[in-house]
Protein backbone atom coordinates (compact mmCIF):
# COMPACT_ATOMS: atom_id res chain seq x y z
CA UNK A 1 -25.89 -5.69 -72.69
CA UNK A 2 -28.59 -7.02 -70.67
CA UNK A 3 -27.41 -10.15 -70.56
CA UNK A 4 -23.68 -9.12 -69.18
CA UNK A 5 -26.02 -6.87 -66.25
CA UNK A 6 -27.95 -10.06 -65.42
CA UNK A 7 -24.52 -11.70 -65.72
CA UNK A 8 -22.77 -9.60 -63.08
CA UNK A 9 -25.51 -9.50 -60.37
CA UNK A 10 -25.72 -13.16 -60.35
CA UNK A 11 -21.77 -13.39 -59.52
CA UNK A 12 -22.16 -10.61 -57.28
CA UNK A 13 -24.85 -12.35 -55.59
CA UNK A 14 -23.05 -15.71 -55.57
CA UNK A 15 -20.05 -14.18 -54.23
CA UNK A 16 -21.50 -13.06 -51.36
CA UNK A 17 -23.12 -15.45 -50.46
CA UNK A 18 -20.46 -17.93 -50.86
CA UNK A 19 -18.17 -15.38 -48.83
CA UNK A 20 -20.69 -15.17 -45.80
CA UNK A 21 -19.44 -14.43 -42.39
CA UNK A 22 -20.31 -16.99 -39.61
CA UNK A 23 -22.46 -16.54 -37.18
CA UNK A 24 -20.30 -15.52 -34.10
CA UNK A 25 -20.99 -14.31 -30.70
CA UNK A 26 -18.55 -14.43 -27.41
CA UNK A 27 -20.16 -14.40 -23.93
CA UNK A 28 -19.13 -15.18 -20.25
CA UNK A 29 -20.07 -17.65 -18.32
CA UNK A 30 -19.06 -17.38 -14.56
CA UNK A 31 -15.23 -17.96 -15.25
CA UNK A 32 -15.60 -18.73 -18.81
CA UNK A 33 -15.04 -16.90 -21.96
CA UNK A 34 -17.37 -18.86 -24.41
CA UNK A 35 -17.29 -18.36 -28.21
CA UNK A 36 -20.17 -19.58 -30.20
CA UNK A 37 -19.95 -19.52 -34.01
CA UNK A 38 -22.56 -21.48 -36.27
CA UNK A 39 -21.84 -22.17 -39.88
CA UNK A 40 -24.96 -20.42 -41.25
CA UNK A 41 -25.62 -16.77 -40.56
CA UNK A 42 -28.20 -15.97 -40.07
CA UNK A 43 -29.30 -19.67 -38.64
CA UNK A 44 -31.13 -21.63 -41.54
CA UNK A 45 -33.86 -24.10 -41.13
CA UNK A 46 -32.16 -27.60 -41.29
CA UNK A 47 -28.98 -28.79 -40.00
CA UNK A 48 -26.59 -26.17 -38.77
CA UNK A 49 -22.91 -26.92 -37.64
CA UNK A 50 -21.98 -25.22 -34.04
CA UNK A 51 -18.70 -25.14 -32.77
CA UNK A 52 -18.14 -23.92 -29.23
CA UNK A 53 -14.50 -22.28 -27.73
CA UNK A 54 -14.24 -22.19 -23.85
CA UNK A 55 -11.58 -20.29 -22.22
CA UNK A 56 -10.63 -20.38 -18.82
CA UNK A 57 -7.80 -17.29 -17.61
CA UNK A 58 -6.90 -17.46 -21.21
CA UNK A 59 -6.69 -21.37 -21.33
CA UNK A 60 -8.71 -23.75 -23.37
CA UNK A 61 -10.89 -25.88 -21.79
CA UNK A 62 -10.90 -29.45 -23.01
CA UNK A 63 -12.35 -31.40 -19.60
CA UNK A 64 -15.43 -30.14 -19.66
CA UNK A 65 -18.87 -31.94 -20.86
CA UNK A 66 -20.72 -29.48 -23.10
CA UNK A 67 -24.53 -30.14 -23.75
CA UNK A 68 -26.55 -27.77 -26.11
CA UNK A 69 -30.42 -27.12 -25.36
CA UNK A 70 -32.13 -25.32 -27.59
CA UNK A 71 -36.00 -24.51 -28.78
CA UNK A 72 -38.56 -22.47 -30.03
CA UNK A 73 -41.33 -21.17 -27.05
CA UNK A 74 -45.08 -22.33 -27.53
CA UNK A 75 -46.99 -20.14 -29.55
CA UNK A 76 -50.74 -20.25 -30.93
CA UNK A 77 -51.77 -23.66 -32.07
CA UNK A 78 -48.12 -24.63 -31.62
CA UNK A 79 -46.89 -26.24 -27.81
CA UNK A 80 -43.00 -25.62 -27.03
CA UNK A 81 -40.08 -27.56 -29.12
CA UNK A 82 -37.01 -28.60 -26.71
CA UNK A 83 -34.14 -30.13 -27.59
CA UNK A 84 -30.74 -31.52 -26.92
CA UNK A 85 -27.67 -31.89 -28.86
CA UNK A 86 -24.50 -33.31 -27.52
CA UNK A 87 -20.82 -32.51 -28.68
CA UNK A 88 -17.70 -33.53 -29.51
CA UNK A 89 -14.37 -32.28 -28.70
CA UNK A 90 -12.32 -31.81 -32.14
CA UNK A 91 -9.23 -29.14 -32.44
CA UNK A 92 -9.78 -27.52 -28.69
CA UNK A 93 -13.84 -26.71 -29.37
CA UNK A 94 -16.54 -28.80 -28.86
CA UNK A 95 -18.54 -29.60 -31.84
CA UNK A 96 -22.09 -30.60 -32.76
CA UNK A 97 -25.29 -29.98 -35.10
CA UNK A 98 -28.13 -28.51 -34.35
CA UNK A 99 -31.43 -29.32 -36.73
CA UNK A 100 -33.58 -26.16 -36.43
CA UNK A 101 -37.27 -27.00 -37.61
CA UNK A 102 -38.64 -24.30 -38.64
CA UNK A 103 -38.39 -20.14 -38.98
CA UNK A 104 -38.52 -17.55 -36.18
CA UNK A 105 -37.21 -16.98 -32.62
CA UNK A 106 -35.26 -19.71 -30.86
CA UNK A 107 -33.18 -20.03 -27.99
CA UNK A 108 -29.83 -21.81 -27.62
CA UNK A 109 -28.79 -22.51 -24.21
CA UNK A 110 -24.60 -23.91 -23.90
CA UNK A 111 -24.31 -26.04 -20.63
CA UNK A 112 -20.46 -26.22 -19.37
CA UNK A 113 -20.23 -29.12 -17.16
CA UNK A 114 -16.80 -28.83 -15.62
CA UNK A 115 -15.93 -30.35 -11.94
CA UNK A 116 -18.85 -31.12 -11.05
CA UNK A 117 -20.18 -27.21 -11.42
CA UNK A 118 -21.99 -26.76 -14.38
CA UNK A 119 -22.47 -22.86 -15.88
CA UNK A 120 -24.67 -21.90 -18.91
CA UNK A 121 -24.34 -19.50 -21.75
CA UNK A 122 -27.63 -18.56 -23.57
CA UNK A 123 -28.58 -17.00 -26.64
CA UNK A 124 -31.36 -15.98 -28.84
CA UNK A 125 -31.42 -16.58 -32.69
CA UNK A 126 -33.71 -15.43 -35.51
CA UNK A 127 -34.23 -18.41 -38.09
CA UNK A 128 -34.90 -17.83 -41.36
């Protein structure tokens, strides 16, 4: 009987953790509707897949140039850690990978580079 328990939490657990929701926030941005999601939720340290929606008046945006900056601020012992990542337009959202280093607090900040105007979407994440 044990067994079967021990059994059944493990699928349980398995399940939902293969079933996990996506990280997924919307924001504006001037004009913009931006939605965010990232493949790992909460954000995991390593590689995590971001994929990033832009609407404009309820159009996609595809001409834009989309640059991701994101970090963790300097704490004890520790300077700042800044970073870029570019993307890729696939399927009407722009693509790309962040590689988060380590646990805690960081910052993501979306730069929409469209006609020579450039607006920015940011975000805070906990790592774990």
């Amino acid at each position: 009987m044990k067994k079967f328990v021990l059994i059944l939490m493990v699928l349980f657990l398995t399940a939902g953790v293969a079933f996990a929701k996506d990280y997924e926030i919307t924001k504006k941005a001037g004009d913009y509707t931006v939605q965010i999601r990232m493949d790992r939720n909460p954000p995991v340290v390593g590689a995590n897949q971001i994929a990033i929606g832009i609407k404009a008046k309820a159009a996609d945006v595809t001409d834009a140039t989309v640059l991701v900056d994101y970090g963790m601020a300097a704490m004890p012992g520790m300077p700042a850690m800044n970073y870029k990542a570019k993307t890729d337009l696939t399927d009407k959202k722009f693509h790309g990978k962040l590689n988060l280093s380590m646990s805690g607090p960081w910052f993501i900040n979306v730069k929409i580079t469209r006609a020579g105007k450039t607006q920015t979407v940011k975000l805070n994440v906990d790592v774990q």
